[in-house]
C-alpha atoms as a PDB file:
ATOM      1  CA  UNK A   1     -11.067  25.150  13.982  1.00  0.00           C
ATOM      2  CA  UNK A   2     -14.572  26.348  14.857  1.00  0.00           C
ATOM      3  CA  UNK A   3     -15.709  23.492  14.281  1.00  0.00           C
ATOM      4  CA  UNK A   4     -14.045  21.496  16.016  1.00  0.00           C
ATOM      5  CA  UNK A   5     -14.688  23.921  19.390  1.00  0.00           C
ATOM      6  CA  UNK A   6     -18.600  23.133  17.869  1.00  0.00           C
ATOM      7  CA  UNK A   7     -18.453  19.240  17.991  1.00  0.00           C
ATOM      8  CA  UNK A   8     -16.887  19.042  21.010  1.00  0.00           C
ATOM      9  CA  UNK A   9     -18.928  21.939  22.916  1.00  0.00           C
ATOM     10  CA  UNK A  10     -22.561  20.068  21.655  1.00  0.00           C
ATOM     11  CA  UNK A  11     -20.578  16.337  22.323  1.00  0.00           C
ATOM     12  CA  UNK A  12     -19.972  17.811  25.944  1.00  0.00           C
ATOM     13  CA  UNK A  13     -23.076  19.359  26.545  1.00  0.00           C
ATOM     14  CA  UNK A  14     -25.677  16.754  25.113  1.00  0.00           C
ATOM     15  CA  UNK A  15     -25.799  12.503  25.946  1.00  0.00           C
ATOM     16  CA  UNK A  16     -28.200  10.208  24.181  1.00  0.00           C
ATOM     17  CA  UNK A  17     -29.573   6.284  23.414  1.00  0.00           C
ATOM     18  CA  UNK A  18     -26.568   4.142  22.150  1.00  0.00           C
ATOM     19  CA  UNK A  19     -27.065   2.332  18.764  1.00  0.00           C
ATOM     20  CA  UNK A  20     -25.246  -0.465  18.052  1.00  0.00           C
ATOM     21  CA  UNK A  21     -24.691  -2.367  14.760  1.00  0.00           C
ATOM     22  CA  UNK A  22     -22.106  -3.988  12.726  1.00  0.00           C
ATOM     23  CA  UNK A  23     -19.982  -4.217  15.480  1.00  0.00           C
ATOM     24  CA  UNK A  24     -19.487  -0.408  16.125  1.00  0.00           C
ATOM     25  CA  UNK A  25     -21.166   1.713  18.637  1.00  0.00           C
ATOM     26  CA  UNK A  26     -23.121   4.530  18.029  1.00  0.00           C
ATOM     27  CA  UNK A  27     -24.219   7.287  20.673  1.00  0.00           C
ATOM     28  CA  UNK A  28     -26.892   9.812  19.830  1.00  0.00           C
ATOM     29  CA  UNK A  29     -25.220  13.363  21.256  1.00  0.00           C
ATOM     30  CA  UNK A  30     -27.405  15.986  19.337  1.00  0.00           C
ATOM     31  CA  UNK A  31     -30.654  17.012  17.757  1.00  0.00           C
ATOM     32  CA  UNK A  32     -32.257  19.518  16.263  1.00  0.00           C
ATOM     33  CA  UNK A  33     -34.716  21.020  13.793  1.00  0.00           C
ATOM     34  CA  UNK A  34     -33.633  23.794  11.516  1.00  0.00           C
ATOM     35  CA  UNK A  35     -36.031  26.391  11.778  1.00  0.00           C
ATOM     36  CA  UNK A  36     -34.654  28.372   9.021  1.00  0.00           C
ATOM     37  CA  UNK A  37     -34.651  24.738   6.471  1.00  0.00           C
ATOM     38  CA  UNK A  38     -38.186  23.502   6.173  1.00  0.00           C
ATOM     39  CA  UNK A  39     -38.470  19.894   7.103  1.00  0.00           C
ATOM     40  CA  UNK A  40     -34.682  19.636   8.082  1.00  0.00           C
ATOM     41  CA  UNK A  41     -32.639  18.717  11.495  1.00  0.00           C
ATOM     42  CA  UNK A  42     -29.247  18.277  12.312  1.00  0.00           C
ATOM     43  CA  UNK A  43     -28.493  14.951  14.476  1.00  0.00           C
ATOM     44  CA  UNK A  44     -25.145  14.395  15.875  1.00  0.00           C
ATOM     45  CA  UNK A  45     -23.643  10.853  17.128  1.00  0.00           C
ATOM     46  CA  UNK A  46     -20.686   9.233  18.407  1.00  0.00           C
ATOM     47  CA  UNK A  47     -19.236   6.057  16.765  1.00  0.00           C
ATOM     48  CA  UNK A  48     -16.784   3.669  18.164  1.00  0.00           C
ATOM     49  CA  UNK A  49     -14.702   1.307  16.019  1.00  0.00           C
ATOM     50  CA  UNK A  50     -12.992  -1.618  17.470  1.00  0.00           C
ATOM     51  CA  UNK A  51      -9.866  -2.741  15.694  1.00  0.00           C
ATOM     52  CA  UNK A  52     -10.549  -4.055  12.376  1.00  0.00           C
ATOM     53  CA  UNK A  53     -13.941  -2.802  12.599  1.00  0.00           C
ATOM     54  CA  UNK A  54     -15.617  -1.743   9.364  1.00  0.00           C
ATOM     55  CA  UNK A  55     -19.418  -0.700   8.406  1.00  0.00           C
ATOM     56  CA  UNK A  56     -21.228  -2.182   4.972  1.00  0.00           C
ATOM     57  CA  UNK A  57     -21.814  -0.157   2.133  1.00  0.00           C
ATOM     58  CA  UNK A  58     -24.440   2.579   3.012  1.00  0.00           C
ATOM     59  CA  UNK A  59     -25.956   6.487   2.538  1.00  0.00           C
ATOM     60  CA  UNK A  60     -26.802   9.086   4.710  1.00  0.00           C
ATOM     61  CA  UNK A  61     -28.842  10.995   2.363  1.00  0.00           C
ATOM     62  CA  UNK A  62     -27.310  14.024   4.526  1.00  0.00           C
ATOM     63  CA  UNK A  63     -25.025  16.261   4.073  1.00  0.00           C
ATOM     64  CA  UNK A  64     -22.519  14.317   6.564  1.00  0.00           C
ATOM     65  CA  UNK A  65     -19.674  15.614   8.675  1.00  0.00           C
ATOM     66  CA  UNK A  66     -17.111  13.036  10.381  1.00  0.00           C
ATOM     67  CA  UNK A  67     -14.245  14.425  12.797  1.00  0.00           C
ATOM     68  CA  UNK A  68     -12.068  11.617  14.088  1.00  0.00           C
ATOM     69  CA  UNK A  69     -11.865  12.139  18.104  1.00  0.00           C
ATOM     70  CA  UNK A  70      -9.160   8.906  18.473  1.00  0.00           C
ATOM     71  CA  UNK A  71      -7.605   6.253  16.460  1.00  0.00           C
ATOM     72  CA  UNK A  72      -7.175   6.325  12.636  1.00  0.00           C
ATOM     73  CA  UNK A  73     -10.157   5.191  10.571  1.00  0.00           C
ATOM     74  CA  UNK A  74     -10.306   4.984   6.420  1.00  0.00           C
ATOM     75  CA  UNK A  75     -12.851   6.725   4.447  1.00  0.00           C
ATOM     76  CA  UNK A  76     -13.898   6.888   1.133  1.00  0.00           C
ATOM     77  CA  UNK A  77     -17.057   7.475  -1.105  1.00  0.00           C
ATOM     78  CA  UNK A  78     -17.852   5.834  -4.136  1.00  0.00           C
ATOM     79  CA  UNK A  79     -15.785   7.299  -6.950  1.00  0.00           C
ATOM     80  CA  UNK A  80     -13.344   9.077  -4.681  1.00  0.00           C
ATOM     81  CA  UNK A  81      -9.778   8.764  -3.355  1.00  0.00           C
ATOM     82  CA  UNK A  82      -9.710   6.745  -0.286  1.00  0.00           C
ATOM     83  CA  UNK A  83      -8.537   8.728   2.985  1.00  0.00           C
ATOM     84  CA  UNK A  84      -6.587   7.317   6.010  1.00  0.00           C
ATOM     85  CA  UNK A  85      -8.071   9.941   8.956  1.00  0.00           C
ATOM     86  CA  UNK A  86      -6.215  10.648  11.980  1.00  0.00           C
ATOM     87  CA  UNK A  87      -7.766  12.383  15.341  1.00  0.00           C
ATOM     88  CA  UNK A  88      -8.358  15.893  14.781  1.00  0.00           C
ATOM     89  CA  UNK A  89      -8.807  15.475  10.642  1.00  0.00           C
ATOM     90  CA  UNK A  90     -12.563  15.840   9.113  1.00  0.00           C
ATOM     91  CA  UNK A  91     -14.555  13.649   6.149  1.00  0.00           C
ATOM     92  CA  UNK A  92     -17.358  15.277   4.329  1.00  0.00           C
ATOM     93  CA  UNK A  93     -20.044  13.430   2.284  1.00  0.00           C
ATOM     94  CA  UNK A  94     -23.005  14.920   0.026  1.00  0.00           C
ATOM     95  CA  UNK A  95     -26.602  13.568   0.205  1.00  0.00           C
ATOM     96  CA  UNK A  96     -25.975  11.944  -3.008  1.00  0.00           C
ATOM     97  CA  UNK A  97     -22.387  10.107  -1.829  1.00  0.00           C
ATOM     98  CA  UNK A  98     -22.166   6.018  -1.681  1.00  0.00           C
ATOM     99  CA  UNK A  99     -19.855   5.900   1.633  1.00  0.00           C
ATOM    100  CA  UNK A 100     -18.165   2.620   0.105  1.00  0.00           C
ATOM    101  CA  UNK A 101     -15.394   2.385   2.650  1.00  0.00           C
ATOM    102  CA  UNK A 102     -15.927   3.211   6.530  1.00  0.00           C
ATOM    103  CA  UNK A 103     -13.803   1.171   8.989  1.00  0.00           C
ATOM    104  CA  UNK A 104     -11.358   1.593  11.851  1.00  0.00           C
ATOM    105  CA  UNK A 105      -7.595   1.142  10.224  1.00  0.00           C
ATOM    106  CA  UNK A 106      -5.608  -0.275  12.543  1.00  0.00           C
ATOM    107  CA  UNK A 107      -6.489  -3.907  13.727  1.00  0.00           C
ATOM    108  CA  UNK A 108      -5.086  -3.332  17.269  1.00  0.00           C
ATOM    109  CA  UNK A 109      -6.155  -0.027  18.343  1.00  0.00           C
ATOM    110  CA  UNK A 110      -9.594   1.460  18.855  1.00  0.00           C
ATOM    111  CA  UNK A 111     -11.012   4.770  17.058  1.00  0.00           C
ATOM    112  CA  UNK A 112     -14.018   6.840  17.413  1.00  0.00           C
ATOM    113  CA  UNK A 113     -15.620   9.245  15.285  1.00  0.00           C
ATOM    114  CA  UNK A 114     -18.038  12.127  15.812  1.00  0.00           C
ATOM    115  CA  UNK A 115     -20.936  12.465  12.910  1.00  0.00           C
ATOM    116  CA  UNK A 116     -22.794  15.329  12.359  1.00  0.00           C
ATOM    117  CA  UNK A 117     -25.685  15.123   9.772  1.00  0.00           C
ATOM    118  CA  UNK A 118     -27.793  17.911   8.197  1.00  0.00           C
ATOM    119  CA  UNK A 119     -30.549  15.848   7.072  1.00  0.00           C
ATOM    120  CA  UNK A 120     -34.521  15.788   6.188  1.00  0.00           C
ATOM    121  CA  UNK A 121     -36.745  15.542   9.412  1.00  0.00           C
ATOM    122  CA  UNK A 122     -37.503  11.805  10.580  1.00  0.00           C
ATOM    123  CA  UNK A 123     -35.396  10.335   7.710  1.00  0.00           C
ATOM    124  CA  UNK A 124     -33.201   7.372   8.868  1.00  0.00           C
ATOM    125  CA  UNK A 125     -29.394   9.073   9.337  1.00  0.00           C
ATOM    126  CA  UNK A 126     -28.163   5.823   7.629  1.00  0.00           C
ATOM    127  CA  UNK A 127     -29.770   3.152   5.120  1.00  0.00           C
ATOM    128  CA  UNK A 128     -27.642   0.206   3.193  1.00  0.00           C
ATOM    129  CA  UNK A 129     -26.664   1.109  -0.251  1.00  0.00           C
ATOM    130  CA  UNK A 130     -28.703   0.408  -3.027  1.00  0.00           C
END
């Protein structure tokens, strides 16, 4: 899982301003521009869901990476099977995805999440749904 050994090298090696909202915690670990992508950069954060935690309707316009570090959270864009992610498993969203369901899936135990985003310079990583 190069990946994986990715996320947690950058997670280890960079800390950031915490962001909360909605009840779940979010820690900026990463960022970047893309030298080789005009206008792009590649931000990576840390999300904590407390039980029964879940996020509203939103977009990343990003192409959007999620690896679950602890806890088991359920994930699903709009129009897609919803997915019950353990620690260890990965979610992937397009630019173009609706991320419908995003929520910690147990109501007694905590879970975090790692996010990285590919995404267009200066543009907000998250925005509600339309």
């Amino acid at each position: 899982m190069i990946i994986r050994k990715v996320f947690v090298t950058l997670a280890l090696l960079y800390g950031a301003s915490v962001v909360q909202a909605q009840g779940s915690i979010a820690r900026g670990l990463f960022q970047t521009d893309v030298d080789m992508t005009a206008d792009q950069e590649i931000v990576m954060v840390e999300v904590e869901y407390p039980p029964g935690v879940s996020s509203a309707s939103h977009r990343h316009n990003a192409h959007t990476v999620v690896y679950v570090l602890e806890g088991t959270v359920a994930m699903q864009v709009e129009g897609g099977d919803l997915q019950t992610l353990s620690a260890g498993e990965v979610f992937y969203e397009t630019p173009d995805d609706i991320h419908s369901v995003s929520r910690n899936a147990s109501d007694t135990v905590p879970a975090k999440i790692l996010v990285f985003f590919l995404k267009k310079k200066d543009a907000p990583a998250s925005e509600p749904a339309p």
